[in-house]
N, C-alpha and C. Protein backbone atom coordinates (compact mmCIF):
# COMPACT_ATOMS: atom_id res chain seq x y z
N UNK A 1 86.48 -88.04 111.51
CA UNK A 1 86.03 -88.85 112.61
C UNK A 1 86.43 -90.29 112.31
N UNK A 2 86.89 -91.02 112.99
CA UNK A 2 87.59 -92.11 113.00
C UNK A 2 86.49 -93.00 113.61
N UNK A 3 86.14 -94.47 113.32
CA UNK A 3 85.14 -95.39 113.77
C UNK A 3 85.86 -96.33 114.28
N UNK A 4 85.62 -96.26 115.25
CA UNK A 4 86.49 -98.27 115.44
C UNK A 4 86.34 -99.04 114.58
N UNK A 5 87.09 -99.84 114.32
CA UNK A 5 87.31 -101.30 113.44
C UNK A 5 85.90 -101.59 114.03
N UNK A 6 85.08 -102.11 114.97
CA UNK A 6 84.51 -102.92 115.07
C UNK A 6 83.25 -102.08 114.82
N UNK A 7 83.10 -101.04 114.50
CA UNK A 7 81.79 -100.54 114.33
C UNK A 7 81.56 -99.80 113.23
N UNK A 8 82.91 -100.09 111.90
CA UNK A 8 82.92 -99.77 110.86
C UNK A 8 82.08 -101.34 109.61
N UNK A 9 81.34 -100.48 109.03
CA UNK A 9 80.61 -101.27 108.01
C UNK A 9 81.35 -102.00 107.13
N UNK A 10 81.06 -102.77 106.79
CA UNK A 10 82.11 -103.82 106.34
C UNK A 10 82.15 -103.28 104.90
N UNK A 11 83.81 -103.93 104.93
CA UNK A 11 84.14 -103.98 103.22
C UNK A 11 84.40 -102.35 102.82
N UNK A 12 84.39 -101.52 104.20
CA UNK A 12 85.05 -99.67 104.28
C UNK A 12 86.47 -99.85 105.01
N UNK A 13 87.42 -99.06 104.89
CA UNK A 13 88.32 -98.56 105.59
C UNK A 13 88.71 -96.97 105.83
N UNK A 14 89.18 -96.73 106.81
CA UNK A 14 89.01 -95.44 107.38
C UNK A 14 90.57 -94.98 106.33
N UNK A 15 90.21 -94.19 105.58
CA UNK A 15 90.91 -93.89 104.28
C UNK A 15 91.67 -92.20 105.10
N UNK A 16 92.64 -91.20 104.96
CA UNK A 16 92.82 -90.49 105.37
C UNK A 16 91.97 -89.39 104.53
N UNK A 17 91.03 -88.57 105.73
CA UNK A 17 90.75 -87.04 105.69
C UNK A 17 89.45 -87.80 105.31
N UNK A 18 88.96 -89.10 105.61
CA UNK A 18 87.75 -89.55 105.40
C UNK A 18 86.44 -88.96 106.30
N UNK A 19 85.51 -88.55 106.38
CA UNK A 19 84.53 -88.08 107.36
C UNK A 19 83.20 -88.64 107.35
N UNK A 20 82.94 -89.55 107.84
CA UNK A 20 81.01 -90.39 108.44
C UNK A 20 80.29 -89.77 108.09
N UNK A 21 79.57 -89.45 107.33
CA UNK A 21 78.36 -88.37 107.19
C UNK A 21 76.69 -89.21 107.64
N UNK A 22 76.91 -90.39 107.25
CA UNK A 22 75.35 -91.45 107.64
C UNK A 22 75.74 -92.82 107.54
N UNK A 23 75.05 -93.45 108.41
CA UNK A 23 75.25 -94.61 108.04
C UNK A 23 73.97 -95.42 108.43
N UNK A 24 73.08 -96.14 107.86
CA UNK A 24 71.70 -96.59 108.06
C UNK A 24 71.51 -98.15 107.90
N UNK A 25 71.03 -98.65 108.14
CA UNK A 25 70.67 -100.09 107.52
C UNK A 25 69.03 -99.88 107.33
N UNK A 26 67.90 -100.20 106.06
CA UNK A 26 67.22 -99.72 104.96
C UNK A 26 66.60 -100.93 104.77
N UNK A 27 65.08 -100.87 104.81
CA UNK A 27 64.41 -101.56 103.84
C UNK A 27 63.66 -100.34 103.09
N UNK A 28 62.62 -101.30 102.70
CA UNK A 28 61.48 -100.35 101.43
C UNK A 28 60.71 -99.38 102.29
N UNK A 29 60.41 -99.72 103.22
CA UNK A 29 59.72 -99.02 104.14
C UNK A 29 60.48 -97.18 104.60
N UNK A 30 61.80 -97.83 104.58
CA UNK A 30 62.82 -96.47 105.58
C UNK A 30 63.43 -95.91 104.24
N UNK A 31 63.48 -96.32 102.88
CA UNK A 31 63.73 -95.99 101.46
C UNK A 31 63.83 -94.34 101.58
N UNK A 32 62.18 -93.70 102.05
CA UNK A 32 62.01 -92.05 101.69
C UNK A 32 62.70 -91.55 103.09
N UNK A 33 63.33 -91.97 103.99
CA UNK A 33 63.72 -91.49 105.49
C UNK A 33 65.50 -91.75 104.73
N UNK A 34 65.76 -92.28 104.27
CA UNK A 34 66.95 -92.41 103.82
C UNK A 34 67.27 -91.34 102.96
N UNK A 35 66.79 -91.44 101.70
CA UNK A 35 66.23 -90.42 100.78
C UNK A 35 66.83 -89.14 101.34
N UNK A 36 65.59 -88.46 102.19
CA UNK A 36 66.41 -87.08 103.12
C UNK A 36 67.08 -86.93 103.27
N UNK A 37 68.05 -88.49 104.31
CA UNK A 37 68.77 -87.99 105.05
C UNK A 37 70.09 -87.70 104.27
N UNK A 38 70.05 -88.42 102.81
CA UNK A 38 71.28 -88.21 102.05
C UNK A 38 71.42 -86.94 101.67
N UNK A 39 70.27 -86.48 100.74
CA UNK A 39 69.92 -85.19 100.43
C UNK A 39 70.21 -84.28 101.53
N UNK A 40 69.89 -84.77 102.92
CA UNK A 40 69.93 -83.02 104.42
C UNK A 40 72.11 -83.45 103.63
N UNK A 41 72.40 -84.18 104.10
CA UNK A 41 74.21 -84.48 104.28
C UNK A 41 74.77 -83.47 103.12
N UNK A 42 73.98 -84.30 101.93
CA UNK A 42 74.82 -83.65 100.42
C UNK A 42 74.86 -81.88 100.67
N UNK A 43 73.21 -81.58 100.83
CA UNK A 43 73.35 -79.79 101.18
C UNK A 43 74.83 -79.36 101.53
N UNK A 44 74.59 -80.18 103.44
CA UNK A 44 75.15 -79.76 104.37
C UNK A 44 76.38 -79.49 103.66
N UNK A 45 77.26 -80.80 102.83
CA UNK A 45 78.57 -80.91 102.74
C UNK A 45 78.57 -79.64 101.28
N UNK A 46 77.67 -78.76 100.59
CA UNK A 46 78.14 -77.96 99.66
C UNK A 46 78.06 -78.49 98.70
N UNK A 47 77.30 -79.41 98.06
CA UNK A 47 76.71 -80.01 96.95
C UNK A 47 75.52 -79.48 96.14
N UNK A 48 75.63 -78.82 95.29
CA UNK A 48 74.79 -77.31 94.99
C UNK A 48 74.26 -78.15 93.11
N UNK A 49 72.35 -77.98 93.50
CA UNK A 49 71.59 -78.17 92.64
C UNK A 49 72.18 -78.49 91.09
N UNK A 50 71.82 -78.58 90.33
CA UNK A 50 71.01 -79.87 90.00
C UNK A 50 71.71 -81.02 90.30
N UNK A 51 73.06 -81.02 90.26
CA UNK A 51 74.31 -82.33 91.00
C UNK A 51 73.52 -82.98 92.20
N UNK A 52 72.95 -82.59 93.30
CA UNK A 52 72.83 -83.03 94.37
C UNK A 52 71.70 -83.76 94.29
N UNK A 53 70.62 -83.33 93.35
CA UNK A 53 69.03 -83.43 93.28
C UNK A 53 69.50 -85.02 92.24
N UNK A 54 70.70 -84.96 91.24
CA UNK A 54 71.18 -86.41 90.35
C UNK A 54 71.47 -87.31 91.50
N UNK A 55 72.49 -86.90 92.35
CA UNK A 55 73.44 -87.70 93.14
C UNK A 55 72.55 -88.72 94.49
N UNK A 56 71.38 -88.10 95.04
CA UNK A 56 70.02 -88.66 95.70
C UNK A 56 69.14 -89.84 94.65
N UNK A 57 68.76 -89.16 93.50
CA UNK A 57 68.32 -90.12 92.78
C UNK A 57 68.97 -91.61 92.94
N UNK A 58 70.20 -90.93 92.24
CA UNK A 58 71.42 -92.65 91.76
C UNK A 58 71.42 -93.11 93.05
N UNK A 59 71.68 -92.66 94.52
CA UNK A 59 71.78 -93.74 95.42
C UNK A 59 70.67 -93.94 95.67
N UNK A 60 69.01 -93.73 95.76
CA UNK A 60 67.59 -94.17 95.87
C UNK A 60 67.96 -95.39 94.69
N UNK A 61 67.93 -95.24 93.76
CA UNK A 61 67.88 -96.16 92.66
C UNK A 61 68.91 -97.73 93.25
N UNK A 62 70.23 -97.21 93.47
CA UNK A 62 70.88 -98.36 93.98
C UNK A 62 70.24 -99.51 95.32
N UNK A 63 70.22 -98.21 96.59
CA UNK A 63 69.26 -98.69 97.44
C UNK A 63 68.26 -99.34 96.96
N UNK A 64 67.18 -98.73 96.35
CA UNK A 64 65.95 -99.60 95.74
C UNK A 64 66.09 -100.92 94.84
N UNK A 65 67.67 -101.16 94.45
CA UNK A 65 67.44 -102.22 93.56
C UNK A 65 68.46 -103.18 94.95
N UNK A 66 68.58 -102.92 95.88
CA UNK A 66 69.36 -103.73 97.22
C UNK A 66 67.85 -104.52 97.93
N UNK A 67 66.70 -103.51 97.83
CA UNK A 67 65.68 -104.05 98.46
C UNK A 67 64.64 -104.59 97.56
N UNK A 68 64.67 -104.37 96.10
CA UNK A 68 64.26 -105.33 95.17
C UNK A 68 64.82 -107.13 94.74
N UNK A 69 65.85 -106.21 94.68
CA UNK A 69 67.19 -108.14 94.31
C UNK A 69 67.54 -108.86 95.28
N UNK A 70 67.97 -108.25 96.44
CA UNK A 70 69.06 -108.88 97.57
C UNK A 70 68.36 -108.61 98.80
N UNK A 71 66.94 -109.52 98.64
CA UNK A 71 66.74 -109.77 100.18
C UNK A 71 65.95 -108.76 101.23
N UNK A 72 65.73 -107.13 100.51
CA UNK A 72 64.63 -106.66 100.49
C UNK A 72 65.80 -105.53 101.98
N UNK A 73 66.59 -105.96 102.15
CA UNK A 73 67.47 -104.39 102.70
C UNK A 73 68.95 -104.34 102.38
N UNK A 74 69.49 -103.25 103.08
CA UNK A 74 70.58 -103.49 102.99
C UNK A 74 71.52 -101.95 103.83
N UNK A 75 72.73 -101.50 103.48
CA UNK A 75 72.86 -100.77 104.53
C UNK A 75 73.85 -99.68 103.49
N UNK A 76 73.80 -98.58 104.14
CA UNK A 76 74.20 -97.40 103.10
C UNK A 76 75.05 -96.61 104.06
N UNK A 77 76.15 -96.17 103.82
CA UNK A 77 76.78 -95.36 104.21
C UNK A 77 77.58 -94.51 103.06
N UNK A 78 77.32 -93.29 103.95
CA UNK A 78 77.38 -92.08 102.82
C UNK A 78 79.01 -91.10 104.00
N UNK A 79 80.09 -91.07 103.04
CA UNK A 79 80.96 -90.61 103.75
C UNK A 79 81.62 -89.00 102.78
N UNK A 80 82.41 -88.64 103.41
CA UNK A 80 83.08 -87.40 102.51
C UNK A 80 84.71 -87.79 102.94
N UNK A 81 85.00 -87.91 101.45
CA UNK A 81 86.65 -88.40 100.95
C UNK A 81 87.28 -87.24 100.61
N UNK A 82 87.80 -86.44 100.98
CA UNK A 82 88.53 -85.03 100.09
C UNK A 82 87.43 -84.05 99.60
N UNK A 83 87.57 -84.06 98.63
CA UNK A 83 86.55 -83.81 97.60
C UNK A 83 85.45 -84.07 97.26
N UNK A 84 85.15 -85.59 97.55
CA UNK A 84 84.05 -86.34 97.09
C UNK A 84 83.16 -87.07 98.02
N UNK A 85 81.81 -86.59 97.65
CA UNK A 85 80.91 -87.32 98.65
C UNK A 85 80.96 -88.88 98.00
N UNK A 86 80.76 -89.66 99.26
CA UNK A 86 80.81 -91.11 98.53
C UNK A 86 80.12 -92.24 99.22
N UNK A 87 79.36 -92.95 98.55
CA UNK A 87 78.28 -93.35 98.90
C UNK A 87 78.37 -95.54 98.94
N UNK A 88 78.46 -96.29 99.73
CA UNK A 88 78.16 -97.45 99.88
C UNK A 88 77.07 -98.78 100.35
N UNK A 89 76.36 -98.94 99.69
CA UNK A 89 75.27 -99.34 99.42
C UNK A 89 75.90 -101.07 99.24
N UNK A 90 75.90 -101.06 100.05
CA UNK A 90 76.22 -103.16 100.70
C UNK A 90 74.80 -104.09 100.56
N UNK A 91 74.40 -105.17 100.09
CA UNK A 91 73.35 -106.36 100.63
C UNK A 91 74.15 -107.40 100.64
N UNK A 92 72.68 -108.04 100.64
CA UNK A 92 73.08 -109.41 101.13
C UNK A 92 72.53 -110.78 99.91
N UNK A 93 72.40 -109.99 99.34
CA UNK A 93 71.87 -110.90 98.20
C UNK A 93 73.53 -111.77 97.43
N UNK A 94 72.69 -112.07 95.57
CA UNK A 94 73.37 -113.05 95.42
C UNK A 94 74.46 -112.47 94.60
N UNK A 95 74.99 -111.03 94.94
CA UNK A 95 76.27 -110.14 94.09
C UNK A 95 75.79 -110.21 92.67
N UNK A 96 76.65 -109.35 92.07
CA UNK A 96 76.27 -108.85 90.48
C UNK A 96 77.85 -108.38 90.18
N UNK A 97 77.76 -108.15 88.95
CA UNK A 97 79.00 -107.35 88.57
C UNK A 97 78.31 -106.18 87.41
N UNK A 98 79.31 -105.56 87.00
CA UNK A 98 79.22 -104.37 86.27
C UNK A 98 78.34 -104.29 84.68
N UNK A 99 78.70 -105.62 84.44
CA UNK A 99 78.29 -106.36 83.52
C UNK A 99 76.50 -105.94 83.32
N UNK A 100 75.95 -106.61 83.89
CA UNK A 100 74.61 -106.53 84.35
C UNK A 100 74.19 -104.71 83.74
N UNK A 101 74.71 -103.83 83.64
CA UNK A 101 74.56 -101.97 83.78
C UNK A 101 74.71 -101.92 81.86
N UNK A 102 73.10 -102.04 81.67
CA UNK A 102 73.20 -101.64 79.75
C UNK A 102 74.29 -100.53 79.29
N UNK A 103 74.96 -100.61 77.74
CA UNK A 103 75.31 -99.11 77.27
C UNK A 103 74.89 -98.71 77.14
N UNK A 104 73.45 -98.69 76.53
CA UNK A 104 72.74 -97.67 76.29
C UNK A 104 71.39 -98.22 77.10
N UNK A 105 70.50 -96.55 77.04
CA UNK A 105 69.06 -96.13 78.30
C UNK A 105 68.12 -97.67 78.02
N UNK A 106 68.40 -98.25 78.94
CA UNK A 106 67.47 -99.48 78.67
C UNK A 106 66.08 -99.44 78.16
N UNK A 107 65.68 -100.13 77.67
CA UNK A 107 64.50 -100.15 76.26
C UNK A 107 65.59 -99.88 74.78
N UNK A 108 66.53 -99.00 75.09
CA UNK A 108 66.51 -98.50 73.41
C UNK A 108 67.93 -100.12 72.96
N UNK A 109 68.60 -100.79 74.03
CA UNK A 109 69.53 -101.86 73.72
C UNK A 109 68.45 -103.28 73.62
N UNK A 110 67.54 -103.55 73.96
CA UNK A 110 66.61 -104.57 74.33
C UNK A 110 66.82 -104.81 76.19
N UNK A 111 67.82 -104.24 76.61
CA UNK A 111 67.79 -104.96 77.78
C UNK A 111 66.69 -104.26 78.85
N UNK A 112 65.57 -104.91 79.22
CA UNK A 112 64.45 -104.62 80.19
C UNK A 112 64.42 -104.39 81.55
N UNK A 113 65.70 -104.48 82.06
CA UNK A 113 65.93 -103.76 83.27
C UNK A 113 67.27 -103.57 83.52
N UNK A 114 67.92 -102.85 84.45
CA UNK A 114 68.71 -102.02 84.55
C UNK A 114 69.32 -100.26 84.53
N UNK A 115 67.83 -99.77 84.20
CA UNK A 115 67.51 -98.75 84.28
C UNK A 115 68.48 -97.86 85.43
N UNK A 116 68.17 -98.09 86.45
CA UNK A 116 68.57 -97.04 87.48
C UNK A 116 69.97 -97.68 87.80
N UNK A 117 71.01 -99.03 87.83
CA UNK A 117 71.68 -98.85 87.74
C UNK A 117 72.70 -97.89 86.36
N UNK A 118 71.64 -98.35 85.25
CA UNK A 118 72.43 -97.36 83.81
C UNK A 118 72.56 -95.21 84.43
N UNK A 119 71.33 -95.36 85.28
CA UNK A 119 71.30 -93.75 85.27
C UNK A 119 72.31 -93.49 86.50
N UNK A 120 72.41 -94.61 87.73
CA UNK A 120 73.83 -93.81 88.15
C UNK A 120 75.06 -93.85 87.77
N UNK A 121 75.24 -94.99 86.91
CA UNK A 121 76.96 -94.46 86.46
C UNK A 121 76.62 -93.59 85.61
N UNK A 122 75.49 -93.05 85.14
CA UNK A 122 75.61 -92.12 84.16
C UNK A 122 76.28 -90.54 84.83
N UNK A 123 75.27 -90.23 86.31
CA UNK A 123 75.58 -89.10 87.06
C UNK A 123 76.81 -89.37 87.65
N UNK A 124 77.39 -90.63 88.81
CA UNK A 124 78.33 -90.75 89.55
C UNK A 124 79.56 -90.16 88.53
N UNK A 125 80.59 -89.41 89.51
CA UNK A 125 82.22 -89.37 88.69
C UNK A 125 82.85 -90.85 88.83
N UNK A 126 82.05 -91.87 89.49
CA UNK A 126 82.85 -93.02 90.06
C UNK A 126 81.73 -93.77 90.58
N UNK A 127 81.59 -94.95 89.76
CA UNK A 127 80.68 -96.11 90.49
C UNK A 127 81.87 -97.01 90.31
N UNK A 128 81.34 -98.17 91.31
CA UNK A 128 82.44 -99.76 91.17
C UNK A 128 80.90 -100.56 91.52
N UNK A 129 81.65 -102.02 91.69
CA UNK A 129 80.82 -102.86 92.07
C UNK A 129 81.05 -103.58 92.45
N UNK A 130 81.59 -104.48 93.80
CA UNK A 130 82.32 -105.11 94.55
C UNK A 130 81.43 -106.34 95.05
N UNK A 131 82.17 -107.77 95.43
CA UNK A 131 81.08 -108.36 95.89
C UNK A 131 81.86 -107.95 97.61
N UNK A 132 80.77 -108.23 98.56
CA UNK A 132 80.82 -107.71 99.87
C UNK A 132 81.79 -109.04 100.38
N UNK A 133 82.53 -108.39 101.62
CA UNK A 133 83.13 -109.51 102.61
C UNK A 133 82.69 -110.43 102.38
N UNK A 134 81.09 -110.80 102.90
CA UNK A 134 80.92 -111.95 103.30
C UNK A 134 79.43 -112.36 102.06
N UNK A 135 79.77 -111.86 101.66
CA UNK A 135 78.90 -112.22 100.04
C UNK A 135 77.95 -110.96 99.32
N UNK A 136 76.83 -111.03 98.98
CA UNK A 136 76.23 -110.01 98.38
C UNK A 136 77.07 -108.86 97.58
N UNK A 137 76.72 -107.80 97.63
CA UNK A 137 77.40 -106.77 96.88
C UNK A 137 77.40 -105.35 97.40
N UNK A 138 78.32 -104.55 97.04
CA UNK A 138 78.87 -103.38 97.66
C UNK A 138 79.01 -102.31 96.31
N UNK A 139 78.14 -101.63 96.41
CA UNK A 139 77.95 -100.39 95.03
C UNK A 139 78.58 -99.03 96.00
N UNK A 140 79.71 -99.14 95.08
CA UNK A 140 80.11 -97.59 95.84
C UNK A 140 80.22 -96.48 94.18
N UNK A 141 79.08 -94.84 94.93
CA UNK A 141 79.07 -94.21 93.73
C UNK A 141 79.56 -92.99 94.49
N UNK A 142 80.17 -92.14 93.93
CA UNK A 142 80.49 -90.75 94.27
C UNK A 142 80.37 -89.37 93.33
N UNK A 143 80.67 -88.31 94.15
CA UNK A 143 80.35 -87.21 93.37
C UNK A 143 81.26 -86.63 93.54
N UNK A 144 82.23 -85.65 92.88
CA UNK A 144 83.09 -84.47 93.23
C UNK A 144 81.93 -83.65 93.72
N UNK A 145 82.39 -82.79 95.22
CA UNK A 145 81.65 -81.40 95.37
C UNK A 145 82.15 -80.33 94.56
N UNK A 146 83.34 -80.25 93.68
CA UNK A 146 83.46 -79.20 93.04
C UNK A 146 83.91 -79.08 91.68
């Protein structure tokens, strides 16, 4: 499914054999309505236990740290690339880089937060960390379905 330029989320391009699966804009409030709706998609697209039950977590966790750090929302779109479900999680806050994501399970390096970004690159086959078009930041994580 193809989106118009003008009603595509910024800082995406319509990549070939790309497919829309959700696209939301999220505070703390719509967090567990989001939650689902990633989880109903992942099912749908053939994303089979315990992978799918990791792959919900890591984007709750990202989401949740968009409406903790950057301004308290932000907007998620969850697409299917080939193979891979793939997930973009944009705010509006003040950007981060990769840097910021401990090597090791936070507490055991000293560093006191970063937790749930450390646990999704742990699950994702592919996190980045982009700052957005027009500022804030753009966490894109994905999964192979197979």
């Amino acid at each position: 499914m193809l989106i118009p330029e003008s009603a595509r989320p910024q800082g995406t391009t319509d990549e070939p054999g790309a497919r829309y699966l959700l696209q939301r804009r999220f505070t703390a409030r719509l967090l567990p309505q989001v939650r689902l709706l990633v989880e109903e998609c992942a099912a749908r697209e053939g994303l089979a236990e315990p992978r799918r039950g990791e792959f919900v977590l890591a984007v709750d966790e990202v989401a949740g740290n968009a409406v903790e750090h950057a301004g308290g929302s932000g907007r998620l779109v969850l697409r299917r690339v080939q193979d891979e479900l793939e997930c973009l999680v944009t705010d509006s806050g003040p950007g981060f880089t990769d840097s910021v994501i401990p090597e090791l399970l936070p507490g055991l390096d000293g560093a006191p937060t970063g937790r749930g970004l450390w646990m999704a690159r742990l699950v994702a086959d592919r996190l980045t960390i982009d700052r957005g078009p027009v500022g804030g930041a753009v966490v894109t994580l994905a999964i192979r379905l197979s």
